[in-house]
N, C-alpha and C. Protein backbone atom coordinates (compact mmCIF):
# COMPACT_ATOMS: atom_id res chain seq x y z
N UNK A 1 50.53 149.60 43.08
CA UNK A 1 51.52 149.13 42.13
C UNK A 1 50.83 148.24 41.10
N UNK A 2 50.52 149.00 39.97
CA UNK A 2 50.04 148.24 38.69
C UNK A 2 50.93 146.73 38.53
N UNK A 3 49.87 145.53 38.43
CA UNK A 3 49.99 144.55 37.69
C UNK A 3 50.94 143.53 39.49
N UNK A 4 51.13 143.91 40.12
CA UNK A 4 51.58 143.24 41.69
C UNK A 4 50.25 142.90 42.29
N UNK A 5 50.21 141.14 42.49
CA UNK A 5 49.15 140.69 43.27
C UNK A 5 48.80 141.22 44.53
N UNK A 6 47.75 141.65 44.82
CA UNK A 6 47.58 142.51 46.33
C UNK A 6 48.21 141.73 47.37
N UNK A 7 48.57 140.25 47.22
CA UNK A 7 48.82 139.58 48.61
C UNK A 7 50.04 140.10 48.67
N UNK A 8 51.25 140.47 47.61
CA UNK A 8 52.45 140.89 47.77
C UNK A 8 52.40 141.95 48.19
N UNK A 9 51.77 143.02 47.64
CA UNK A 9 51.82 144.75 48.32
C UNK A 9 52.50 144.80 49.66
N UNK A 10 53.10 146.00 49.90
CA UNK A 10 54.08 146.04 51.22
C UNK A 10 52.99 146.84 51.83
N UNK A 11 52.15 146.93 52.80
CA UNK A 11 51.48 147.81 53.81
C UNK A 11 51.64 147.83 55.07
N UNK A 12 51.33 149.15 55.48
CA UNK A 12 51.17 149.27 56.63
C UNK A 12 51.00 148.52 57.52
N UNK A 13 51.71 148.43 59.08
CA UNK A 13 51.98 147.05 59.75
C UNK A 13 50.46 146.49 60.33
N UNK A 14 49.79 147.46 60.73
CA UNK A 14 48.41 147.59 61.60
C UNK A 14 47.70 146.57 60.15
N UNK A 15 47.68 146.52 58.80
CA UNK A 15 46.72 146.18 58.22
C UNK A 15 47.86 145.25 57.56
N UNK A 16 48.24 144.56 57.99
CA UNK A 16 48.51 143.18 57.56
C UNK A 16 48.69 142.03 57.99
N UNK A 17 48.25 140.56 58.21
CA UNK A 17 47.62 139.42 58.37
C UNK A 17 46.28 139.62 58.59
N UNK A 18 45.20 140.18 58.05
CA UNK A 18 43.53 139.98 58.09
C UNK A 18 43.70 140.42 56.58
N UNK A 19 42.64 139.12 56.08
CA UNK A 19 42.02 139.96 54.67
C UNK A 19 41.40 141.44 54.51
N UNK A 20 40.37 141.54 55.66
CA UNK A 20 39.36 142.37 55.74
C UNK A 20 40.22 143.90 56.10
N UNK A 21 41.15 143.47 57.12
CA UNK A 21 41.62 145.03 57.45
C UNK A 21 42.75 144.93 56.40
N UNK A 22 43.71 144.60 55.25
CA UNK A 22 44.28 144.73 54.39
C UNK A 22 43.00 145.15 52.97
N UNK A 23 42.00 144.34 52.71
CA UNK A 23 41.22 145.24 52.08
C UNK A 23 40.74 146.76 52.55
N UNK A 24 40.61 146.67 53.73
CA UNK A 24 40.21 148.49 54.12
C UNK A 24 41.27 149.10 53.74
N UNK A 25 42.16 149.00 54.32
CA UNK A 25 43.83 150.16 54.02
C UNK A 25 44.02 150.03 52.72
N UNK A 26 43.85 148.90 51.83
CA UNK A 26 43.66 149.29 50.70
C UNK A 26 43.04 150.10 49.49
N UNK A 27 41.86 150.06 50.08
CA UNK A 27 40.78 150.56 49.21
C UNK A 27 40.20 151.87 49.82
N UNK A 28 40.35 151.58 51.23
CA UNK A 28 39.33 153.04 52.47
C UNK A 28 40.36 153.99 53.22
N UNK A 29 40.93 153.17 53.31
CA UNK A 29 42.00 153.93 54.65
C UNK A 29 42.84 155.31 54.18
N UNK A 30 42.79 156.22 54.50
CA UNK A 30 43.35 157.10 53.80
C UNK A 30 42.90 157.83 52.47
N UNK A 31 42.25 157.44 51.92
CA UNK A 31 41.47 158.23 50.76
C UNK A 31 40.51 159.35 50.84
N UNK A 32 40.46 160.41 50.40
CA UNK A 32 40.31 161.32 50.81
C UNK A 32 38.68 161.48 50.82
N UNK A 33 37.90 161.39 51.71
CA UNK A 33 36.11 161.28 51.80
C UNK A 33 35.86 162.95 51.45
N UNK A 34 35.27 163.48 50.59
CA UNK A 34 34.74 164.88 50.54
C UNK A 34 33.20 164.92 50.75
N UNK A 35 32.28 163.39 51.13
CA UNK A 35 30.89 163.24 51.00
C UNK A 35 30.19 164.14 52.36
N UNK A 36 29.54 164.47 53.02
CA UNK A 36 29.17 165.07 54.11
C UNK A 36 28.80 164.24 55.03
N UNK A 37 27.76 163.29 54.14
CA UNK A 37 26.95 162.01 54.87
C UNK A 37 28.02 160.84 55.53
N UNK A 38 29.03 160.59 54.12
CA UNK A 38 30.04 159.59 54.62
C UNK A 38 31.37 159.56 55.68
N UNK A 39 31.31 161.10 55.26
CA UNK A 39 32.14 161.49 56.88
C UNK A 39 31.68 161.48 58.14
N UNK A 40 30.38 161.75 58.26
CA UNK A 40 29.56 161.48 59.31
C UNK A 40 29.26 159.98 59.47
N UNK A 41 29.05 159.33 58.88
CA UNK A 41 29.13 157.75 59.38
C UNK A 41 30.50 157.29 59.65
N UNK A 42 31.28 157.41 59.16
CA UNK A 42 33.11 157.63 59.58
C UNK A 42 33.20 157.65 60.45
N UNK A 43 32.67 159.03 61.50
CA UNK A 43 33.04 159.53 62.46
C UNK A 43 32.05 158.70 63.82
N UNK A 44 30.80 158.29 63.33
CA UNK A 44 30.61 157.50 64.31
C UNK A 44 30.72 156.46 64.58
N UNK A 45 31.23 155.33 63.49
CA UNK A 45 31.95 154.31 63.58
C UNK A 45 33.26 154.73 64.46
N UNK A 46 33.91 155.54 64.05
CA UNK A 46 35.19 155.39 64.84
C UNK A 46 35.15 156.13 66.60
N UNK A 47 33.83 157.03 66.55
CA UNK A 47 33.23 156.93 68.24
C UNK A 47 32.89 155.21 68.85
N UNK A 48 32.16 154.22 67.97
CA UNK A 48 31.99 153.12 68.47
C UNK A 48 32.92 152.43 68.54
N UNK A 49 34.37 152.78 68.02
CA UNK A 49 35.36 151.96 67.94
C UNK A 49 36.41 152.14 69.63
N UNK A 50 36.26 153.60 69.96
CA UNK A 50 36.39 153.50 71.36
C UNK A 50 36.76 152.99 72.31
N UNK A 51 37.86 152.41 72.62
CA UNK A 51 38.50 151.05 73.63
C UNK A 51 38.36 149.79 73.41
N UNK A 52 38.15 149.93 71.72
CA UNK A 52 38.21 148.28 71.15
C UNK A 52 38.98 148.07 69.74
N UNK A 53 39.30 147.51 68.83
CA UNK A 53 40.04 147.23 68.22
C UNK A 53 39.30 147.90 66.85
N UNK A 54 40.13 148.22 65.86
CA UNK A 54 39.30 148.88 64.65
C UNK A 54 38.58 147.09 63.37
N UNK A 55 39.72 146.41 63.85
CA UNK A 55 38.12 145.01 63.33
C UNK A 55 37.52 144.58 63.68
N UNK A 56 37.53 144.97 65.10
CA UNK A 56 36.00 144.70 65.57
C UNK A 56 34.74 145.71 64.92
N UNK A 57 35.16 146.87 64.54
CA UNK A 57 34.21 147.87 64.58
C UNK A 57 33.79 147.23 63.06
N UNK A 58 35.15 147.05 62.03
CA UNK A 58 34.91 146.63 60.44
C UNK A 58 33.52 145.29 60.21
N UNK A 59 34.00 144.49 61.21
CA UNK A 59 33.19 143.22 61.33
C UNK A 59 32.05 143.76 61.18
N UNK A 60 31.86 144.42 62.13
CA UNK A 60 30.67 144.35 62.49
C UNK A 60 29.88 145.84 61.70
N UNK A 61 30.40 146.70 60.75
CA UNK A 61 30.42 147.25 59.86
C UNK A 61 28.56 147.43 58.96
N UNK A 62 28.45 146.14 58.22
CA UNK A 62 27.23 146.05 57.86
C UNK A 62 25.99 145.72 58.68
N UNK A 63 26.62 145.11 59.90
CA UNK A 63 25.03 145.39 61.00
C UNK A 63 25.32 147.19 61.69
N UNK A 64 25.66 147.34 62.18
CA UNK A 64 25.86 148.68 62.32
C UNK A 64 24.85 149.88 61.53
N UNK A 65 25.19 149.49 60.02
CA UNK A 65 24.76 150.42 59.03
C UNK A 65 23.16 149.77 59.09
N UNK A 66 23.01 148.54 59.25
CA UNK A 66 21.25 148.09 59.08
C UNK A 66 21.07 148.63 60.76
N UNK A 67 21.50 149.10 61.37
CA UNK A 67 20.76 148.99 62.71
C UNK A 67 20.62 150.81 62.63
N UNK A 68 21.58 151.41 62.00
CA UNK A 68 21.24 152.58 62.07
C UNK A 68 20.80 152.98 61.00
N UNK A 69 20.04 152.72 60.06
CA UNK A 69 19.53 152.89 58.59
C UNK A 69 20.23 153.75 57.98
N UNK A 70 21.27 152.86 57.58
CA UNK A 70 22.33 153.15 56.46
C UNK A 70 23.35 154.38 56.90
N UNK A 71 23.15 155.16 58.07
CA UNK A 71 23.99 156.20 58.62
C UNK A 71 22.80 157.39 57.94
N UNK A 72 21.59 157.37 57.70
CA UNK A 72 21.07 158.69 57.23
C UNK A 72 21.25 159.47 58.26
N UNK A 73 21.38 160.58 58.33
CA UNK A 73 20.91 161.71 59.93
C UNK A 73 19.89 161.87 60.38
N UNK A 74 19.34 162.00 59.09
CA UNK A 74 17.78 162.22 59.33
C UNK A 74 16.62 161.50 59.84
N UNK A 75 17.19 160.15 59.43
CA UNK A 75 16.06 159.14 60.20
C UNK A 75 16.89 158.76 61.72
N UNK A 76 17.91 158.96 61.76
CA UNK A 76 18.62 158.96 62.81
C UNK A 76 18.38 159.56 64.04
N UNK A 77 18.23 160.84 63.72
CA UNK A 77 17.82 162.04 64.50
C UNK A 77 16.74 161.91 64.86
N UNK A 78 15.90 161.20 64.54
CA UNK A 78 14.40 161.33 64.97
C UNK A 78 14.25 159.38 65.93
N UNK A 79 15.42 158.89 65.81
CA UNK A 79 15.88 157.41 67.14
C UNK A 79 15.07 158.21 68.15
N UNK A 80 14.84 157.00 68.63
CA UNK A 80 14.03 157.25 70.27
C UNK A 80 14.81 155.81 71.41
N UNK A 81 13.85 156.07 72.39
CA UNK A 81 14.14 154.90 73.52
C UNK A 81 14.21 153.78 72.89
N UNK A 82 12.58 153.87 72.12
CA UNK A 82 12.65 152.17 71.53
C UNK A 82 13.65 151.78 70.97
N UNK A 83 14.12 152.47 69.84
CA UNK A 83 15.10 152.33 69.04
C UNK A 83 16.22 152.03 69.77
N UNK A 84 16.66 152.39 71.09
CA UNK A 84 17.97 152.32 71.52
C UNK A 84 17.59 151.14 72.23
N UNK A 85 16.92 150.61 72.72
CA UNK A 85 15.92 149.53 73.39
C UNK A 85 16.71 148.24 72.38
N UNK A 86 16.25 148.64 71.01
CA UNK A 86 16.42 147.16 69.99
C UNK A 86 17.64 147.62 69.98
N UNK A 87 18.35 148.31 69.62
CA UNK A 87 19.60 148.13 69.15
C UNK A 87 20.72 147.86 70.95
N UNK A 88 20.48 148.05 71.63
CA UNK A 88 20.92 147.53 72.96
C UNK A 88 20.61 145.94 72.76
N UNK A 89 19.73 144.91 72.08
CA UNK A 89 19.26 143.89 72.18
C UNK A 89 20.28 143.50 70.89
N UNK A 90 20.57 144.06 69.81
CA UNK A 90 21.42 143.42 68.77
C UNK A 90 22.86 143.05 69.10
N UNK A 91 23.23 141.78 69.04
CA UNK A 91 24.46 141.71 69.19
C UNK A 91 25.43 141.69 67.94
N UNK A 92 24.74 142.32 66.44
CA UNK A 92 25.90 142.48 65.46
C UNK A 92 26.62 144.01 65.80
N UNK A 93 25.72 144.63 66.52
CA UNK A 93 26.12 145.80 67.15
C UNK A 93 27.14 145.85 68.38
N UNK A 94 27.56 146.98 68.77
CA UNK A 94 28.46 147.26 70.25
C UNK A 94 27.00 147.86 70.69
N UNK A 95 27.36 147.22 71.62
CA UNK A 95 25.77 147.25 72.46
C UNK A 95 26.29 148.35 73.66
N UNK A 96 26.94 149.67 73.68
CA UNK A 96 26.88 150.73 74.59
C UNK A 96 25.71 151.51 74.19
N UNK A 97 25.09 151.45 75.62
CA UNK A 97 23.68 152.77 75.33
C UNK A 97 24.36 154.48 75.43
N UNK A 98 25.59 154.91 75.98
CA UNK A 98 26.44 155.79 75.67
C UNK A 98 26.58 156.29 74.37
N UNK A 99 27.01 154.85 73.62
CA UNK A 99 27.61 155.22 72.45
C UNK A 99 26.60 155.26 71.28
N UNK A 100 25.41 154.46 71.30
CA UNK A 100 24.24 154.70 70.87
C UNK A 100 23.59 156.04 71.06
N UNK A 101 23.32 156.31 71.88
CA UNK A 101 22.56 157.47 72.24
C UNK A 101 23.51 159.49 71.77
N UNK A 102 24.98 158.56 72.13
CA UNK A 102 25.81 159.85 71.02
C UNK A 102 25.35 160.13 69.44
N UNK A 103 25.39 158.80 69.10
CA UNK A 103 25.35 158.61 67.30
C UNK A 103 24.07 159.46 67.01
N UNK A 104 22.83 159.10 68.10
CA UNK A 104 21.57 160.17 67.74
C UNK A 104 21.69 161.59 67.93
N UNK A 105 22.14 161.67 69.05
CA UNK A 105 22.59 163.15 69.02
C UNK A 105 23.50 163.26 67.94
N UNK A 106 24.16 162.87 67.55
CA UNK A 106 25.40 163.39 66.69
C UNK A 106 24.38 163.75 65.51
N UNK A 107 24.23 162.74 65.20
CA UNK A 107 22.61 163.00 64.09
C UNK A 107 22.33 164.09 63.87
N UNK A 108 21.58 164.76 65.08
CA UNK A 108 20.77 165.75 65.68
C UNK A 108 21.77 166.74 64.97
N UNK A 109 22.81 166.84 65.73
CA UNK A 109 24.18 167.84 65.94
C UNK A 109 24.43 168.21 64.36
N UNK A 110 24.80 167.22 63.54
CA UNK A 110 25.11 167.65 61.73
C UNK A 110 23.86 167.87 61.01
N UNK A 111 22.39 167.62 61.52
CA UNK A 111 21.29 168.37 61.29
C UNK A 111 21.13 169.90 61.30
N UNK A 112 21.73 170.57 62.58
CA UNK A 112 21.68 171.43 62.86
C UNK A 112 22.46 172.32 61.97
N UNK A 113 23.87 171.43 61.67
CA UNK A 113 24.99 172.39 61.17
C UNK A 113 24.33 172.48 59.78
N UNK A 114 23.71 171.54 59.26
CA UNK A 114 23.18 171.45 57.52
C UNK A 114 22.13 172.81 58.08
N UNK A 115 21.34 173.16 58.50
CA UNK A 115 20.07 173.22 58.38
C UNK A 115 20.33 175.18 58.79
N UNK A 116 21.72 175.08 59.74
CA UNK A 116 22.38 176.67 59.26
C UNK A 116 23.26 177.01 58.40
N UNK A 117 22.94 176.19 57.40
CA UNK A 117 24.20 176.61 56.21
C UNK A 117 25.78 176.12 56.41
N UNK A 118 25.82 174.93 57.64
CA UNK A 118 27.21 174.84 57.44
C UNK A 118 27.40 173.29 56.79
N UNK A 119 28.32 173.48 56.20
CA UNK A 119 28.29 172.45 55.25
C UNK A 119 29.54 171.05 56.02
N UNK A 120 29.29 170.31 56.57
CA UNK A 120 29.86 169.31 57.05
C UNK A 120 31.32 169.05 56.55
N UNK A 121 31.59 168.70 55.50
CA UNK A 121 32.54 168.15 54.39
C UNK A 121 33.24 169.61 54.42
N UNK A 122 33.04 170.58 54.02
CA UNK A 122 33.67 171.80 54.09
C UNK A 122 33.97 172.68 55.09
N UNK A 123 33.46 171.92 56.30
CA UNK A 123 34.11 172.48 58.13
C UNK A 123 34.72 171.81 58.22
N UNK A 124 34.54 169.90 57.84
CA UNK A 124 35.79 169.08 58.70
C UNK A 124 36.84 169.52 57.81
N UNK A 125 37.23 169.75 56.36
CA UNK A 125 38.35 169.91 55.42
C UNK A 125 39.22 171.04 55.93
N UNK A 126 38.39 172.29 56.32
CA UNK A 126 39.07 173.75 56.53
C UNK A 126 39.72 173.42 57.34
N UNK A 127 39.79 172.16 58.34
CA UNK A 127 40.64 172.01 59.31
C UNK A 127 41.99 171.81 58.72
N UNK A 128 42.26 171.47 57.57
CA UNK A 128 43.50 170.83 56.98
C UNK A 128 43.76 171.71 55.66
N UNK A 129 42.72 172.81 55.87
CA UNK A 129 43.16 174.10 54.51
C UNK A 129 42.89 173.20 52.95
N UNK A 130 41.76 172.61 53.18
CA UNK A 130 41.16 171.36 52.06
C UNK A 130 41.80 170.55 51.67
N UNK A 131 43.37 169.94 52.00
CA UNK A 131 44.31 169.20 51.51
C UNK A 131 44.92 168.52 52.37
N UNK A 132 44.94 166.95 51.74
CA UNK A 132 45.35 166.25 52.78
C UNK A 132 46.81 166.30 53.51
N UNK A 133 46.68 166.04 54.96
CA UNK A 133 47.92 166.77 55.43
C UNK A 133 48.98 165.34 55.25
N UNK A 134 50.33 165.20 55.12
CA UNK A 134 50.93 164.46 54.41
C UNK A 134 51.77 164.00 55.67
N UNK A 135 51.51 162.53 56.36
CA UNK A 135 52.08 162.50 57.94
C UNK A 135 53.99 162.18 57.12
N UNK A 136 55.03 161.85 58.12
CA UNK A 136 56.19 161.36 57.74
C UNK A 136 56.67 159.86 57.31
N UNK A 137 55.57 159.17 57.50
CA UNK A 137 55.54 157.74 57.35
C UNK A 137 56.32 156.99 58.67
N UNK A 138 56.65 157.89 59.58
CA UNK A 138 58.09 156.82 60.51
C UNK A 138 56.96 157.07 62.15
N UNK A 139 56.64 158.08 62.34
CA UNK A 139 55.75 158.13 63.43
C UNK A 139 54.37 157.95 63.13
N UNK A 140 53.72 157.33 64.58
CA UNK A 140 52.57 156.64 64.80
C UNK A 140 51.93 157.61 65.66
N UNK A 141 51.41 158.99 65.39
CA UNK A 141 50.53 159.74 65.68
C UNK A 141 49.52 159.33 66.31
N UNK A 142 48.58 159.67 67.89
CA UNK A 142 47.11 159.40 68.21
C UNK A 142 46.71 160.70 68.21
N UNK A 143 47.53 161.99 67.93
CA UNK A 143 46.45 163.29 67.76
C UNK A 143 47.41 164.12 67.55
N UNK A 144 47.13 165.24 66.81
CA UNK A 144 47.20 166.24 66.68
C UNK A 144 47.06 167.77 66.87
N UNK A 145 47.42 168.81 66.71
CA UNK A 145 46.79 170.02 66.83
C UNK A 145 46.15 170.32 65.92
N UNK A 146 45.55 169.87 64.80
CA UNK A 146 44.54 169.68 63.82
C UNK A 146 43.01 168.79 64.18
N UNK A 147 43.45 167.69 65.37
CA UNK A 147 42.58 166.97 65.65
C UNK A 147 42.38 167.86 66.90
N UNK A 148 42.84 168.16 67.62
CA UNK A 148 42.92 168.97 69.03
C UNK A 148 41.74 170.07 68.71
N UNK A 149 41.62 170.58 68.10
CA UNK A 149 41.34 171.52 66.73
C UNK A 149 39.92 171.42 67.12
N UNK A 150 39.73 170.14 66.16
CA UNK A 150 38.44 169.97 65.84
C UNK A 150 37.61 169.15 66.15
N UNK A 151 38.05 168.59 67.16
CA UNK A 151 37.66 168.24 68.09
C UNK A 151 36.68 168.83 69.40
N UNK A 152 37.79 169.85 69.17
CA UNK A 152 36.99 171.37 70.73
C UNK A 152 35.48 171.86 69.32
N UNK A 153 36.05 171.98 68.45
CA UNK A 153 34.68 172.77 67.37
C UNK A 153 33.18 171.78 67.21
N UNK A 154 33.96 170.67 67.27
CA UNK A 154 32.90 169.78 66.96
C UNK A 154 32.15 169.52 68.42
N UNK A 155 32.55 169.31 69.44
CA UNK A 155 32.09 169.43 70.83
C UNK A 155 31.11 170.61 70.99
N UNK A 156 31.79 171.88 70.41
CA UNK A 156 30.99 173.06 70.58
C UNK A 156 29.43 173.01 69.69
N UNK A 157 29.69 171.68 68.40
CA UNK A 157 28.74 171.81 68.00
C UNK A 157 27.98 170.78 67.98
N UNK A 158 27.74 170.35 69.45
CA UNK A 158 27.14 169.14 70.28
C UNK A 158 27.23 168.04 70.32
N UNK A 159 28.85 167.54 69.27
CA UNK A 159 29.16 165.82 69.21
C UNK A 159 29.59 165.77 70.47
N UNK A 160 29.09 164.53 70.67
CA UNK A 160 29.91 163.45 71.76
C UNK A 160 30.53 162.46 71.08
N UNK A 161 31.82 161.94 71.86
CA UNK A 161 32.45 160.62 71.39
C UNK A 161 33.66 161.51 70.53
N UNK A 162 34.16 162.47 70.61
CA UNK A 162 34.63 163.07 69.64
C UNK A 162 36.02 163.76 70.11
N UNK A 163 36.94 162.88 71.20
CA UNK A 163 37.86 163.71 71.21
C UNK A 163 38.99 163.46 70.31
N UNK A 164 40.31 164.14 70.87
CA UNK A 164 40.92 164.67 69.36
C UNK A 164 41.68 162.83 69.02
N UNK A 165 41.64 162.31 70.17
CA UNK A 165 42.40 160.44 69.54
C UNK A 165 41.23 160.22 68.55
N UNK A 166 39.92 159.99 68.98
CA UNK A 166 39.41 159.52 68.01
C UNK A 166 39.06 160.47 66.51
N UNK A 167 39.31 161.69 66.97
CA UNK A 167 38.73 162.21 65.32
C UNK A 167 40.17 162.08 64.88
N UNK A 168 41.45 161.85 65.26
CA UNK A 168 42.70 161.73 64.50
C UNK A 168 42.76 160.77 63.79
N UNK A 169 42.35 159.75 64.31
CA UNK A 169 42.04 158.39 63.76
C UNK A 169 40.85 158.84 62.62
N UNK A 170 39.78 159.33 62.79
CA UNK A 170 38.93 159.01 61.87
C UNK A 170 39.80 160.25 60.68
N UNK A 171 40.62 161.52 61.15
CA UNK A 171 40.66 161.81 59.96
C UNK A 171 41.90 161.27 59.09
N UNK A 172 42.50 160.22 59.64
CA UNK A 172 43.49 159.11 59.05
C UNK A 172 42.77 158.38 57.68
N UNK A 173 41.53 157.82 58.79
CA UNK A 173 41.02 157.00 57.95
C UNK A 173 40.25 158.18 56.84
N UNK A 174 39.49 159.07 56.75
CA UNK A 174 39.23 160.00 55.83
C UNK A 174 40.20 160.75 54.78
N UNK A 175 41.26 160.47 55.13
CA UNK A 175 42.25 161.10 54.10
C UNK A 175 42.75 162.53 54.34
N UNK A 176 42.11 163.09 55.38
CA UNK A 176 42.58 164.49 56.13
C UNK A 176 44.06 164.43 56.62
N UNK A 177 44.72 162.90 56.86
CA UNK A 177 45.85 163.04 57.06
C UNK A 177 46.32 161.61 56.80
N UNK A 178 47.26 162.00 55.36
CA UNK A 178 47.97 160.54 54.94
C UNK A 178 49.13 160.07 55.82
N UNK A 179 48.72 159.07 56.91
CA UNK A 179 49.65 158.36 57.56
C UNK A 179 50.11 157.05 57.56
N UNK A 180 50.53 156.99 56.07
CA UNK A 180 50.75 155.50 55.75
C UNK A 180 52.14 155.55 55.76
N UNK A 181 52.68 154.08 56.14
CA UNK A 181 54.32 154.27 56.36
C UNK A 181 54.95 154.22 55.08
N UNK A 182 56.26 154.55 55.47
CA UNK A 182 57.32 154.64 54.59
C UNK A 182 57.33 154.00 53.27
N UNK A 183 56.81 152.55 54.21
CA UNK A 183 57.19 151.07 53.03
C UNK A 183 55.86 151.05 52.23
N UNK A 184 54.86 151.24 52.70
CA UNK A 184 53.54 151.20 52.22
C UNK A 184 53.95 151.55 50.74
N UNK A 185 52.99 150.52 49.75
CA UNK A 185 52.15 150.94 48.84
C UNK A 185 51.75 152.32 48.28
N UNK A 186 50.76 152.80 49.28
CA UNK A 186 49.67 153.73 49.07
C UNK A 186 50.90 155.30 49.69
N UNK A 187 51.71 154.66 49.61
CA UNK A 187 52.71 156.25 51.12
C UNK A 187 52.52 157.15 49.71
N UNK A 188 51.89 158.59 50.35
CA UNK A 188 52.24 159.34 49.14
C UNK A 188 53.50 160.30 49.77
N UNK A 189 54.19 161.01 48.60
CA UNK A 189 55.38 161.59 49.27
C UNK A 189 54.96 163.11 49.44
N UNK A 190 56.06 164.05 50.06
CA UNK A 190 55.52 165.15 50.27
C UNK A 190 56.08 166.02 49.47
């Protein structure tokens, strides 16, 4: 809403009293990611987010990205022991060697899909026929048969951390499915 101070904006209930998670839903949450790379760091942030709160994962956001050099795949993919060694020792990090040791494979995993011609950004989209799917604003969705979906595909194509709660969530936050409420700001209509 042109020219309304952001502190007034009506949002979504989950992102209001924190600055930080009212700046995300503002600016991240729901917008539609078409990058390949940035969906893939998306998606393993919201594997590390996993039985903990989504500001914990935000907080801790820019160590994350320095501990895994910037989310590349490529330098990713080639993590070893040591590497999981220091980053088990960082505490700006979630220190699971599980969830660490997924993110490299996952690495590995969207290496593979680049490296046979499949294009990341244009497998996770086909799930939603390239357009974002438009939720009702009144229900609070943890998955789908879209996430159900692609979830089983993405498993098949060696992610871990990837079932359909968390890729529903991440494709919330990607813009694959606008689930902002009613009252929200950002609600687009259908």
């Amino acid at each position: 809403m042109p020219g309304m101070p952001r502190a007034e904006l009506s949002r979504c209930r989950w992102a209001q009293g924190d600055p930080l998670l009212a700046a995300y839903h503002d600016d991240e949450w729901g917008v539609p990611e078409r990058d390949p790379r940035a969906l893939w760091e998306k998606l393993m942030l919201d594997g590390f987010q996993a039985g903990l709160a989504w500001i914990t994962i935000l907080r801790k956001r820019d160590a994350f990205r320095a501990a895994f050099a910037g989310f590349d795949p490529d330098t990713v993919a080639r993590f070893g022991e040591t590497d999981i060694a220091t980053m088990l020792g960082n505490a700006g990090i979630v220190r699971s060697r599980a969830k660490i040791a997924a993110t490299i494979g996952n690495a590995r995993a969207y290496l593979a899909m680049r490296d046979a011609g499949e294009d990341f950004a244009g497998f996770v989209w086909s799930f939603v026929d390239g357009a974002p799917v438009i939720g009702d604003g009144a229900k609070a969705l943890t998955r789908s048969p879209a996430s159900e979906a692609l979830s089983v595909a993405l498993k098949q194509r060696g992610f871990k951390f990837v079932g359909p709660v968390i890729v529903y969530a991440w494709m919330q936050a990607c813009g694959l499915v606008d689930d902002h409420e009613t009252c929200c700001f950002r609600r687009t209509e259908p």
